[in-house]
C-alpha atoms as a PDB file:
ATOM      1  CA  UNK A   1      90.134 105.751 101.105  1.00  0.00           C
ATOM      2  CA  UNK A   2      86.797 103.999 101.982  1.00  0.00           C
ATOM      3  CA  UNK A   3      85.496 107.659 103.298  1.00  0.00           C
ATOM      4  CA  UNK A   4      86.104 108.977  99.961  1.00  0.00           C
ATOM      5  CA  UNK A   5      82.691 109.512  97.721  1.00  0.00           C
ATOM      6  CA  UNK A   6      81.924 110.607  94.218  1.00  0.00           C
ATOM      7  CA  UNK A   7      81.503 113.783  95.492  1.00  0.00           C
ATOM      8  CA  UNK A   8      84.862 114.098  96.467  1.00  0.00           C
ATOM      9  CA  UNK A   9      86.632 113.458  93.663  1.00  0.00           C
ATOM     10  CA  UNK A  10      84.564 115.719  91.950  1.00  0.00           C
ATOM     11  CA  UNK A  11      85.254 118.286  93.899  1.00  0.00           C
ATOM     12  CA  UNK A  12      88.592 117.763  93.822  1.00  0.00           C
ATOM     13  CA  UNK A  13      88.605 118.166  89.971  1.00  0.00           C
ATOM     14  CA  UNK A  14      86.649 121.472  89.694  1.00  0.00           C
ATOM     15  CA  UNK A  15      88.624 122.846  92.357  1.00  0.00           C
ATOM     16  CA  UNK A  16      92.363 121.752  91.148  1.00  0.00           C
ATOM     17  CA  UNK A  17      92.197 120.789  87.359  1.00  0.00           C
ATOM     18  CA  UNK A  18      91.947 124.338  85.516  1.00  0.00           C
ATOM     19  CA  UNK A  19      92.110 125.092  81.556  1.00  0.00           C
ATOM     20  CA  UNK A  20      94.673 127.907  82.248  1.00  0.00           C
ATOM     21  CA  UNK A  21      97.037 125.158  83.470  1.00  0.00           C
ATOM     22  CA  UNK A  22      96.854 122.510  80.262  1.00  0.00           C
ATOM     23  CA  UNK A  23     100.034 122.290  78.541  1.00  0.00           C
ATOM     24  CA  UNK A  24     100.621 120.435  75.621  1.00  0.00           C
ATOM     25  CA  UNK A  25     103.701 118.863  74.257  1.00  0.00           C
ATOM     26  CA  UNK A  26     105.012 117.483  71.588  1.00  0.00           C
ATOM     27  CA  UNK A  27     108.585 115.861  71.096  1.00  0.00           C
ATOM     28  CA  UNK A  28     109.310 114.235  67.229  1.00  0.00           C
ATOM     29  CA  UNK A  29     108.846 114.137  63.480  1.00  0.00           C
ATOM     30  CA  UNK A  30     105.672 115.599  63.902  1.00  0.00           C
ATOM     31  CA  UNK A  31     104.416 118.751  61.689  1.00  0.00           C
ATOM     32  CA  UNK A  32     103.053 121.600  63.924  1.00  0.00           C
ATOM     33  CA  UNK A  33     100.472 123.048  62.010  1.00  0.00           C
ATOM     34  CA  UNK A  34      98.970 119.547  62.688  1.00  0.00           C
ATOM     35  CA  UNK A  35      99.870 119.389  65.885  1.00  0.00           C
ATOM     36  CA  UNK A  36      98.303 122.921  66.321  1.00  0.00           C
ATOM     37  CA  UNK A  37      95.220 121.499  64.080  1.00  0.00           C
ATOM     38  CA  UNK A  38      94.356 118.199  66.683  1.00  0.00           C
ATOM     39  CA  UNK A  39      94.692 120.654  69.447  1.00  0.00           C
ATOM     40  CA  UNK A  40      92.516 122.791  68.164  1.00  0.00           C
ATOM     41  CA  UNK A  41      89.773 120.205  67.590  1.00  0.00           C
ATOM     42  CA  UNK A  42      90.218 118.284  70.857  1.00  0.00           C
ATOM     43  CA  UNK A  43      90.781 121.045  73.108  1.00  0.00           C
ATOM     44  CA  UNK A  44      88.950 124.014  71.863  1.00  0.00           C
ATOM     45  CA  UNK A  45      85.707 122.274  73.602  1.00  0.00           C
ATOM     46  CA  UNK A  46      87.234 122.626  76.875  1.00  0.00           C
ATOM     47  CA  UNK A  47      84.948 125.152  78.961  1.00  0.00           C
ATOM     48  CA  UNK A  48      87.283 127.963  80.214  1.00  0.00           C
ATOM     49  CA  UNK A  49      87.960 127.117  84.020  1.00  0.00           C
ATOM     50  CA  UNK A  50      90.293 129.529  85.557  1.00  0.00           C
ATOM     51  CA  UNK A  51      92.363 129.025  89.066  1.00  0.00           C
ATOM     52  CA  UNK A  52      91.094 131.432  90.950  1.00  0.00           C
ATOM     53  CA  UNK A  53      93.261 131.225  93.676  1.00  0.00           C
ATOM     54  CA  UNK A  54      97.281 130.498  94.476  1.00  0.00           C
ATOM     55  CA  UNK A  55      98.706 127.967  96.472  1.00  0.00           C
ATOM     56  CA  UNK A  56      99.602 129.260 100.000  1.00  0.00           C
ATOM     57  CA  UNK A  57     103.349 128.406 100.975  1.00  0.00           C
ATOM     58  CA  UNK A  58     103.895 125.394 102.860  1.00  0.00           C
ATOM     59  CA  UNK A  59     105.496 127.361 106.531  1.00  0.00           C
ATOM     60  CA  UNK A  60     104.343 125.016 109.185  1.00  0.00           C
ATOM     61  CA  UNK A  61     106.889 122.741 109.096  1.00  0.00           C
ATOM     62  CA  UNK A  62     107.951 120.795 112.529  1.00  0.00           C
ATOM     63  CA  UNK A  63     110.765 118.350 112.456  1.00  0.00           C
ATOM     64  CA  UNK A  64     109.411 115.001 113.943  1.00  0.00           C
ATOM     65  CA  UNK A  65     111.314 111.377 115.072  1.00  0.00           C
ATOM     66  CA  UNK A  66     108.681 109.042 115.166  1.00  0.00           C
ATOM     67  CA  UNK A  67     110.010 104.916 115.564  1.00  0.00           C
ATOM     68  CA  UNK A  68     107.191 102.228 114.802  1.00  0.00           C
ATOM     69  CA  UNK A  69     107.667  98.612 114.736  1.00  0.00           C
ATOM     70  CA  UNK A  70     106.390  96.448 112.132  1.00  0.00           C
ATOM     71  CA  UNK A  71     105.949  93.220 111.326  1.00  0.00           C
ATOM     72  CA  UNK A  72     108.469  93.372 108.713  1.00  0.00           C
ATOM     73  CA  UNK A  73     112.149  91.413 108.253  1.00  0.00           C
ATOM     74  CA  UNK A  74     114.376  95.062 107.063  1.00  0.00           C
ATOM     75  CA  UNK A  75     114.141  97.793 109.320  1.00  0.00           C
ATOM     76  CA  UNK A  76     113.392 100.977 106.737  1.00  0.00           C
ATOM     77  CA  UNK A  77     115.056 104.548 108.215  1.00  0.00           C
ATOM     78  CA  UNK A  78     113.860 107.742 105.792  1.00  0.00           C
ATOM     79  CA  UNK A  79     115.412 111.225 106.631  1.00  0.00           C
ATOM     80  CA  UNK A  80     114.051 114.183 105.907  1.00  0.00           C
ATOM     81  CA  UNK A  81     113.507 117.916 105.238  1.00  0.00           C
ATOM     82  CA  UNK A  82     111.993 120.902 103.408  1.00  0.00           C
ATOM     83  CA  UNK A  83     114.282 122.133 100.156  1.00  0.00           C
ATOM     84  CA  UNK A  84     114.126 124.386  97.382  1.00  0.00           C
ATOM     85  CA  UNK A  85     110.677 125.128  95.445  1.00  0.00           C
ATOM     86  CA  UNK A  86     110.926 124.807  91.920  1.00  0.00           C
ATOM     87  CA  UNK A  87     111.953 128.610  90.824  1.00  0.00           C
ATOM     88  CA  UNK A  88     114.401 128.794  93.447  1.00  0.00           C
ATOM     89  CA  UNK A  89     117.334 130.279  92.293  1.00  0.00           C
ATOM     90  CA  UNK A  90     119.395 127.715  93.981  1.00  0.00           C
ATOM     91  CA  UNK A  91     117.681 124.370  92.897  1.00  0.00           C
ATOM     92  CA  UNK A  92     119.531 123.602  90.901  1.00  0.00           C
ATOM     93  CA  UNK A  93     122.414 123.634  93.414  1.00  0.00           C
ATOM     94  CA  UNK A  94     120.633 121.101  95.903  1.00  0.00           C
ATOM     95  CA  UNK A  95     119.976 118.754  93.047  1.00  0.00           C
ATOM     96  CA  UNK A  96     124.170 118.986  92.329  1.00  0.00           C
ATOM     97  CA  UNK A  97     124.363 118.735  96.158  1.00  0.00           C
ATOM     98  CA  UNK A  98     122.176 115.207  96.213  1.00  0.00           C
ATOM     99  CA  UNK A  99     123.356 113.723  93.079  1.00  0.00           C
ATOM    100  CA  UNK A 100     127.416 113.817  95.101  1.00  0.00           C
ATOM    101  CA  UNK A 101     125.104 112.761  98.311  1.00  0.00           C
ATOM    102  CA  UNK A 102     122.947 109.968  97.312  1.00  0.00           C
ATOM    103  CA  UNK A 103     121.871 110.489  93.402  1.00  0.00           C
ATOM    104  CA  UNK A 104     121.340 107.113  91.395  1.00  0.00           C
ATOM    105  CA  UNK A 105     124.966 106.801  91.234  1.00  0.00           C
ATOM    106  CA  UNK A 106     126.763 103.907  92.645  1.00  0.00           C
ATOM    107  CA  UNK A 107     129.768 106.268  93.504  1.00  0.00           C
ATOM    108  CA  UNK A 108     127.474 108.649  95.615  1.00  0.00           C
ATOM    109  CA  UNK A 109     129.170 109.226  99.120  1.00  0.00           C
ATOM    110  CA  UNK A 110     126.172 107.238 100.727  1.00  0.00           C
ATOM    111  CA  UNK A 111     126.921 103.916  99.055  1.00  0.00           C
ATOM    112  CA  UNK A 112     130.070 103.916  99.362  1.00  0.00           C
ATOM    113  CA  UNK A 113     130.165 104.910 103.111  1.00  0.00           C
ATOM    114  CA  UNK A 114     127.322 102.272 103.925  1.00  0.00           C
ATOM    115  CA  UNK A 115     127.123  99.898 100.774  1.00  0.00           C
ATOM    116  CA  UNK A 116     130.529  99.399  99.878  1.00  0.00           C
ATOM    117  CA  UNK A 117     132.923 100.038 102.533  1.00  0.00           C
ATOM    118  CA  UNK A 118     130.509  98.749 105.142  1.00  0.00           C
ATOM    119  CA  UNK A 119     127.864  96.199 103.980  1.00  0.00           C
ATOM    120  CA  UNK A 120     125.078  97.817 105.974  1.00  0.00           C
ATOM    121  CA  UNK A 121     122.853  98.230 103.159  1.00  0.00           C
ATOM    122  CA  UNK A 122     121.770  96.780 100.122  1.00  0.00           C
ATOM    123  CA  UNK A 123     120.034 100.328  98.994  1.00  0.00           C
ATOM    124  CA  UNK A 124     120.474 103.635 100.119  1.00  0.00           C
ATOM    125  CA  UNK A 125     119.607 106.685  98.159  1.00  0.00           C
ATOM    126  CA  UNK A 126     118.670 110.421  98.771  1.00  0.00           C
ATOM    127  CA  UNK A 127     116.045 112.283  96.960  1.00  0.00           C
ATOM    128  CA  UNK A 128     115.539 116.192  96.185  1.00  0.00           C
ATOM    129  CA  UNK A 129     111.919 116.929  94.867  1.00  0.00           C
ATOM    130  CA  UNK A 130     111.205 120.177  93.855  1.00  0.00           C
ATOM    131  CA  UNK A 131     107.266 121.403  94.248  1.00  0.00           C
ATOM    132  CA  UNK A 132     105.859 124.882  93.330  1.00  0.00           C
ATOM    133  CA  UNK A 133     105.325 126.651  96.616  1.00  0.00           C
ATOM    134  CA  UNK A 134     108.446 124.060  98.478  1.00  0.00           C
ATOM    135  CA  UNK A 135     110.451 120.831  98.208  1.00  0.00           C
ATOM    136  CA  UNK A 136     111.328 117.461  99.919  1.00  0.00           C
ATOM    137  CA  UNK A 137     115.325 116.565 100.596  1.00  0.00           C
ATOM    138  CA  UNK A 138     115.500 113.041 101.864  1.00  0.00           C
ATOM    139  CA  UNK A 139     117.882 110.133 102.500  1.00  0.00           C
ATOM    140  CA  UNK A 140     115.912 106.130 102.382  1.00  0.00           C
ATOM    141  CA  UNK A 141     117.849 103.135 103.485  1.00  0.00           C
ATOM    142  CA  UNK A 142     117.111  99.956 104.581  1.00  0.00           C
ATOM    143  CA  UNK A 143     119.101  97.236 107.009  1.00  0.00           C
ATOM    144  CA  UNK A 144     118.733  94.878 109.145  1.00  0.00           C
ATOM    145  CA  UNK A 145     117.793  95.982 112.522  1.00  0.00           C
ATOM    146  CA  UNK A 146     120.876  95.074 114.457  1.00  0.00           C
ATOM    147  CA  UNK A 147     122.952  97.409 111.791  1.00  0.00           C
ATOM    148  CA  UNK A 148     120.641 100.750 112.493  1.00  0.00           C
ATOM    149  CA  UNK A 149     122.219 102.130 114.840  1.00  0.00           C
ATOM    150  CA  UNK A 150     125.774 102.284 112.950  1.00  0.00           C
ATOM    151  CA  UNK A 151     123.639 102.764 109.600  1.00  0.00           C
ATOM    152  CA  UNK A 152     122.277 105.797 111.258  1.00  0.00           C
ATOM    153  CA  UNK A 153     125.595 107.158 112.273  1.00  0.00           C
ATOM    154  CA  UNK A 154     127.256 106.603 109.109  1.00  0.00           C
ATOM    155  CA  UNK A 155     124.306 108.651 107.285  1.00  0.00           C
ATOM    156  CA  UNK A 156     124.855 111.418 110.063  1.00  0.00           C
ATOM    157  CA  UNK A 157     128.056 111.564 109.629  1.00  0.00           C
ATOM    158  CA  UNK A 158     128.389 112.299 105.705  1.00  0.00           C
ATOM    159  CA  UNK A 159     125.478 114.660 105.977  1.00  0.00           C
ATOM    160  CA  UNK A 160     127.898 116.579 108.811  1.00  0.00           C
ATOM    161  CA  UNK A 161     130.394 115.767 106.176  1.00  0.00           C
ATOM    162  CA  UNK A 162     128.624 117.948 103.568  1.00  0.00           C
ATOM    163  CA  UNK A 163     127.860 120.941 105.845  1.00  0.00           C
ATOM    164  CA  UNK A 164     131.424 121.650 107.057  1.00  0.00           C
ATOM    165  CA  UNK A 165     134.401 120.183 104.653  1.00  0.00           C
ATOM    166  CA  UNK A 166     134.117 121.732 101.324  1.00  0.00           C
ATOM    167  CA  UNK A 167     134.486 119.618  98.308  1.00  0.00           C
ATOM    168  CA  UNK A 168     137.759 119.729  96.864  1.00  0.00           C
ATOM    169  CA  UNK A 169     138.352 120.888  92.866  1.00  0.00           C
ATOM    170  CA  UNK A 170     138.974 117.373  91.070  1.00  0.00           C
ATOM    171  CA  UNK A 171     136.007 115.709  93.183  1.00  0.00           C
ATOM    172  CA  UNK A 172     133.580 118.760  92.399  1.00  0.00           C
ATOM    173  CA  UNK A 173     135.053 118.712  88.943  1.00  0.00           C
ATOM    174  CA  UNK A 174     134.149 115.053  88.549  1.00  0.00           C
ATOM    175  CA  UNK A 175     130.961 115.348  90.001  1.00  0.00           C
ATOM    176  CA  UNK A 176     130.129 118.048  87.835  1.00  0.00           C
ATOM    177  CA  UNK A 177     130.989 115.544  84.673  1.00  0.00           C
ATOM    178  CA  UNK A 178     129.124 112.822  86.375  1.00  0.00           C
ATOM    179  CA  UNK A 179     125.720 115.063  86.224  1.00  0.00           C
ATOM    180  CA  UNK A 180     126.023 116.285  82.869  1.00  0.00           C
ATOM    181  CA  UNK A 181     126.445 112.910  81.493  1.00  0.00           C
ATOM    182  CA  UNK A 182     123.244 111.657  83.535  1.00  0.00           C
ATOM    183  CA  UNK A 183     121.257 114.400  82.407  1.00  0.00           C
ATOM    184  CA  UNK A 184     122.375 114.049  78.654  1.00  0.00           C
ATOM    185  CA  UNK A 185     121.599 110.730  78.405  1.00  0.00           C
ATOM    186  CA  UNK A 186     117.830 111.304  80.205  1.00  0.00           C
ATOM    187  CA  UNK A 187     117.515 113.996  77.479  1.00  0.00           C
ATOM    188  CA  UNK A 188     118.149 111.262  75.021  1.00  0.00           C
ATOM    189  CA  UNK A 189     114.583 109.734  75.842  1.00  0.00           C
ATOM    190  CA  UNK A 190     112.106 111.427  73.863  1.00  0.00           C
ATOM    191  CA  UNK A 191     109.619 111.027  76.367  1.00  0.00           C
ATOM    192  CA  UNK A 192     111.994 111.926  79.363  1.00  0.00           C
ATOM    193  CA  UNK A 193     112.213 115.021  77.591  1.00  0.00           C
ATOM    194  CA  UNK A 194     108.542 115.798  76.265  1.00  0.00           C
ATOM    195  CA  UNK A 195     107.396 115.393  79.873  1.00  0.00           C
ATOM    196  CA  UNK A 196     110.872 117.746  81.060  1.00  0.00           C
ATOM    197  CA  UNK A 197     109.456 120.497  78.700  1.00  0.00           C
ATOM    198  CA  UNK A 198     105.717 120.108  79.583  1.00  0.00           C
ATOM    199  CA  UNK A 199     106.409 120.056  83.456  1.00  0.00           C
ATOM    200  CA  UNK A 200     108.925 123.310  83.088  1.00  0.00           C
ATOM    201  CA  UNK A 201     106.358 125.120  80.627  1.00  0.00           C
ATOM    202  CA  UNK A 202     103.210 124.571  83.410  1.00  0.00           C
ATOM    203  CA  UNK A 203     105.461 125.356  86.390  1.00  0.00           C
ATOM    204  CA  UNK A 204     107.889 127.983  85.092  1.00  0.00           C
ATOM    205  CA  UNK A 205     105.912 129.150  81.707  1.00  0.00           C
ATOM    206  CA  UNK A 206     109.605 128.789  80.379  1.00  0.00           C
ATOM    207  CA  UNK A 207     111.992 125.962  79.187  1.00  0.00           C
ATOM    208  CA  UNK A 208     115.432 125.411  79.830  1.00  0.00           C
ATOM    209  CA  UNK A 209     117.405 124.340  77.257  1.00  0.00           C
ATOM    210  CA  UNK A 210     120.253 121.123  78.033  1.00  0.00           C
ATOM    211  CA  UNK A 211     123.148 123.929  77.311  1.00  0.00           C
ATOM    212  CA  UNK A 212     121.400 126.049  79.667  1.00  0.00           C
ATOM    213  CA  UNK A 213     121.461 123.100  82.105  1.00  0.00           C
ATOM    214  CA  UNK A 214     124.941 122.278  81.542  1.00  0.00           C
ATOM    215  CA  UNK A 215     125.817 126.194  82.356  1.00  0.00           C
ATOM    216  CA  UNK A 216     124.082 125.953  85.387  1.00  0.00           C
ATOM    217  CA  UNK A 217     126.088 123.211  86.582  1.00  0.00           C
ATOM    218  CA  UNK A 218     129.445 124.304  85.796  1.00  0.00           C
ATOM    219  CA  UNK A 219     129.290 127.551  87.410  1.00  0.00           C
ATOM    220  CA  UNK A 220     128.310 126.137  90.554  1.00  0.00           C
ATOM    221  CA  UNK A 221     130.664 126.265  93.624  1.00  0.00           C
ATOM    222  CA  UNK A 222     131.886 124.161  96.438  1.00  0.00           C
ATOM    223  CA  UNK A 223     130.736 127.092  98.647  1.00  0.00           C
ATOM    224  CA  UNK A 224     127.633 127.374  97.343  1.00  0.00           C
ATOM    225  CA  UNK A 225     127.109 123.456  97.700  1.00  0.00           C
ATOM    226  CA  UNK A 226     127.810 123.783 101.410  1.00  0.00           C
ATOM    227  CA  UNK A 227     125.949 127.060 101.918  1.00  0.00           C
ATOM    228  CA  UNK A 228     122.572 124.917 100.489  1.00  0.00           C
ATOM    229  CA  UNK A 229     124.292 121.780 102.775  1.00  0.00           C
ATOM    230  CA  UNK A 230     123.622 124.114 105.820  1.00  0.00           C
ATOM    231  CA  UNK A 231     120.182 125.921 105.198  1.00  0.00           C
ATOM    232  CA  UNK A 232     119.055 122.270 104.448  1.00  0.00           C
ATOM    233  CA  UNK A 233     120.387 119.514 106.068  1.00  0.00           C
ATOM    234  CA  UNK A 234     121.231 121.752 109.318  1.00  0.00           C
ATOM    235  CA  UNK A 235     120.299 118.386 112.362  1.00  0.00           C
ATOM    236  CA  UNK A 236     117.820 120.839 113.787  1.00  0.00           C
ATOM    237  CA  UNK A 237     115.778 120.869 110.396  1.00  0.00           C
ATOM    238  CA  UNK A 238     115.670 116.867 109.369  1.00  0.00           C
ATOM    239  CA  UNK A 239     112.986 115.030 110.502  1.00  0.00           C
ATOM    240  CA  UNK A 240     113.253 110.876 110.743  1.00  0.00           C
ATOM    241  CA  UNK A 241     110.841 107.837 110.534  1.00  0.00           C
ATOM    242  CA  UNK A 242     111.904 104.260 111.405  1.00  0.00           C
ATOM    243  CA  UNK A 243     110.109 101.078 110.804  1.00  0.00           C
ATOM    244  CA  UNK A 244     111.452  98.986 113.013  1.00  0.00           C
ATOM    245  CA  UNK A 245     111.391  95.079 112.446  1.00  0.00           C
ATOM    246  CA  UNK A 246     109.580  93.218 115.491  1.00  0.00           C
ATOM    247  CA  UNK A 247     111.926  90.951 117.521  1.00  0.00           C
ATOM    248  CA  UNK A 248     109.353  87.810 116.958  1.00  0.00           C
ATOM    249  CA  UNK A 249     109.426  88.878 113.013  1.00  0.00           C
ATOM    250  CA  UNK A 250     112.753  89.084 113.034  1.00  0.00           C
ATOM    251  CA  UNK A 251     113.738  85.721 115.116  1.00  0.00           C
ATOM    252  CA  UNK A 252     111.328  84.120 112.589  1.00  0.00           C
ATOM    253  CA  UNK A 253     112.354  84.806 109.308  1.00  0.00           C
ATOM    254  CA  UNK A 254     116.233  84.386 110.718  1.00  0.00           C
ATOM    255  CA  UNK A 255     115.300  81.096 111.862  1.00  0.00           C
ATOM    256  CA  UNK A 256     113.509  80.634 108.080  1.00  0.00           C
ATOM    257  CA  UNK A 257     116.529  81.351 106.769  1.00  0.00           C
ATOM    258  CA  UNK A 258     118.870  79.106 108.633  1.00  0.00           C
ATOM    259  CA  UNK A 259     116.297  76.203 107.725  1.00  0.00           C
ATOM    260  CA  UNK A 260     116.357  77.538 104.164  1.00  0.00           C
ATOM    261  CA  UNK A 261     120.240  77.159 104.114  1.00  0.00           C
ATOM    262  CA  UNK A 262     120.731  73.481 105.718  1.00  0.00           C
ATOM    263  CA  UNK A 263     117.863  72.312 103.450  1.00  0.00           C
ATOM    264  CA  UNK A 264     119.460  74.078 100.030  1.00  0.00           C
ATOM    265  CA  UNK A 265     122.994  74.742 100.809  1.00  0.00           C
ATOM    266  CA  UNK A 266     124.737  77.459  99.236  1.00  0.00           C
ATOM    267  CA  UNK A 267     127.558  76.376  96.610  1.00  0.00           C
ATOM    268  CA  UNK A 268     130.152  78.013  98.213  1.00  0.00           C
ATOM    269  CA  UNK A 269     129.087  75.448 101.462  1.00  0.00           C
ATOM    270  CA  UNK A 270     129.213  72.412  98.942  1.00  0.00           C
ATOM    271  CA  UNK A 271     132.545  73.397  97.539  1.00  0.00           C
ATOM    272  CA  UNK A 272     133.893  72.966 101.289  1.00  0.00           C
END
């Protein structure tokens, strides 16, 4: 950051922010020959700035493991691989395939596995982020250093999980439900959904409407969901970073918390 200079930046503008790419939205009550009317007086000033050229696809990818230690209390693990660009025709299957995985559901197959059954984590989650030229499939958690190892396996394991048992009709079914509601209530936020039209209109010059969505989502297929499970999350693909709690970090905020405790005892202590 301190190498950066006005320069820089812009650079960066002229050679990234173009005229051809401003979209604008508009979500409400509001009348559109006015709308077209403040565009027209705000905008039309805006000297013409083509792209001139296309981003180049992103096909140097090398899976890495790379373990650092910190001086941090929580050891943080985040797993990782390319996915699906945005106008991949099967998107909208790896977003299906992380929401069952580790969407912001409390029933995902992560939690449960490490959360609920196990008590190795207080947060897990995985993430599918669609770009224009690639994407980013990922899986965060974050335990105590002593749990990684079985954390680790237990994340392994429902990943295998996903790439060779297919899901079974009432659980895809279910999940299927579980999505539509999540995405129907988003849709609910007018500004969830302004910025949902405006994104797919810059990337896609095209909008998808929610019964379009909801389509999409009930014609996918188990096999389909492990076919994606297997060109994405195949072990020789994922890449993984650890930050790794020191020992001396560690001992010392254990031993902070032990003095913590027999200063302020906890009230299930005082009701022994």
């Amino acid at each position: 950051m301190k190498k950066f200079k006005g320069e820089d930046i812009r650079r960066f503008i002229r050679e990234t922010y173009h005229s051809d790419q401003i979209v604008l939205c508009s979500v409400g009550n509001i009348d559109f020959k006015r709308f077209i009317h403040l565009a027209q007086k705000y905008f039309s000033r805006v000297p013409s700035n083509l792209r001139k050229e296309n981003r180049k696809p992103f096909t140097t990818y090398v899976p890495q493991q790379k373990t650092e230690e910190r001086k941090i209390f929580q050891t943080h693990c985040i797993i990782g691989a390319p996915g699906y660009s945005i106008e991949h025709e099967k998107r909208f299957i790896l977003a299906f395939l992380n929401n069952i995985l580790g969407g912001p559901v409390l029933n995902s197959r992560l939690s449960i596995a490490l959360r609920e059954k196990n008590g190795l984590t207080y947060h897990i989650e995985s993430n599918y982020i669609p770009y224009s030229d690639t994407g980013l499939m990922s899986v965060y958690f974050g335990t105590d250093g002593d749990l990684l190892e079985k954390a680790l396996a237990l994340v392994m394991k429902e990943l295998a999980r996903v790439r060779n048992v297919k899901i079974g009709k009432v659980p895809l079914q279910t999940a299927k439900k579980q999505l539509i509601g999540q995405v129907s209530i988003a849709q609910e936020s007018k500004q969830n959904l302004m910025l949902s039209m405006g994104k797919s209109f810059l990337m896609m010059d095209r909008y998808l409407s929610l019964g379009e969505i909801i389509r999409i989502i009930e014609s996918i297929t188990a096999e389909e969901l492990m076919e994606a499970a297997n060109e994405i999350l195949a072990p020789e693909m994922l890449s993984q970073l650890i930050f790794k709690s020191s020992k001396q970090t560690y001992d010392d905020t254990r031993m902070g918390t032990v003095c913590r405790r027999a200063y302020h005892p906890e009230p299930s202590i005082l009701a022994n």
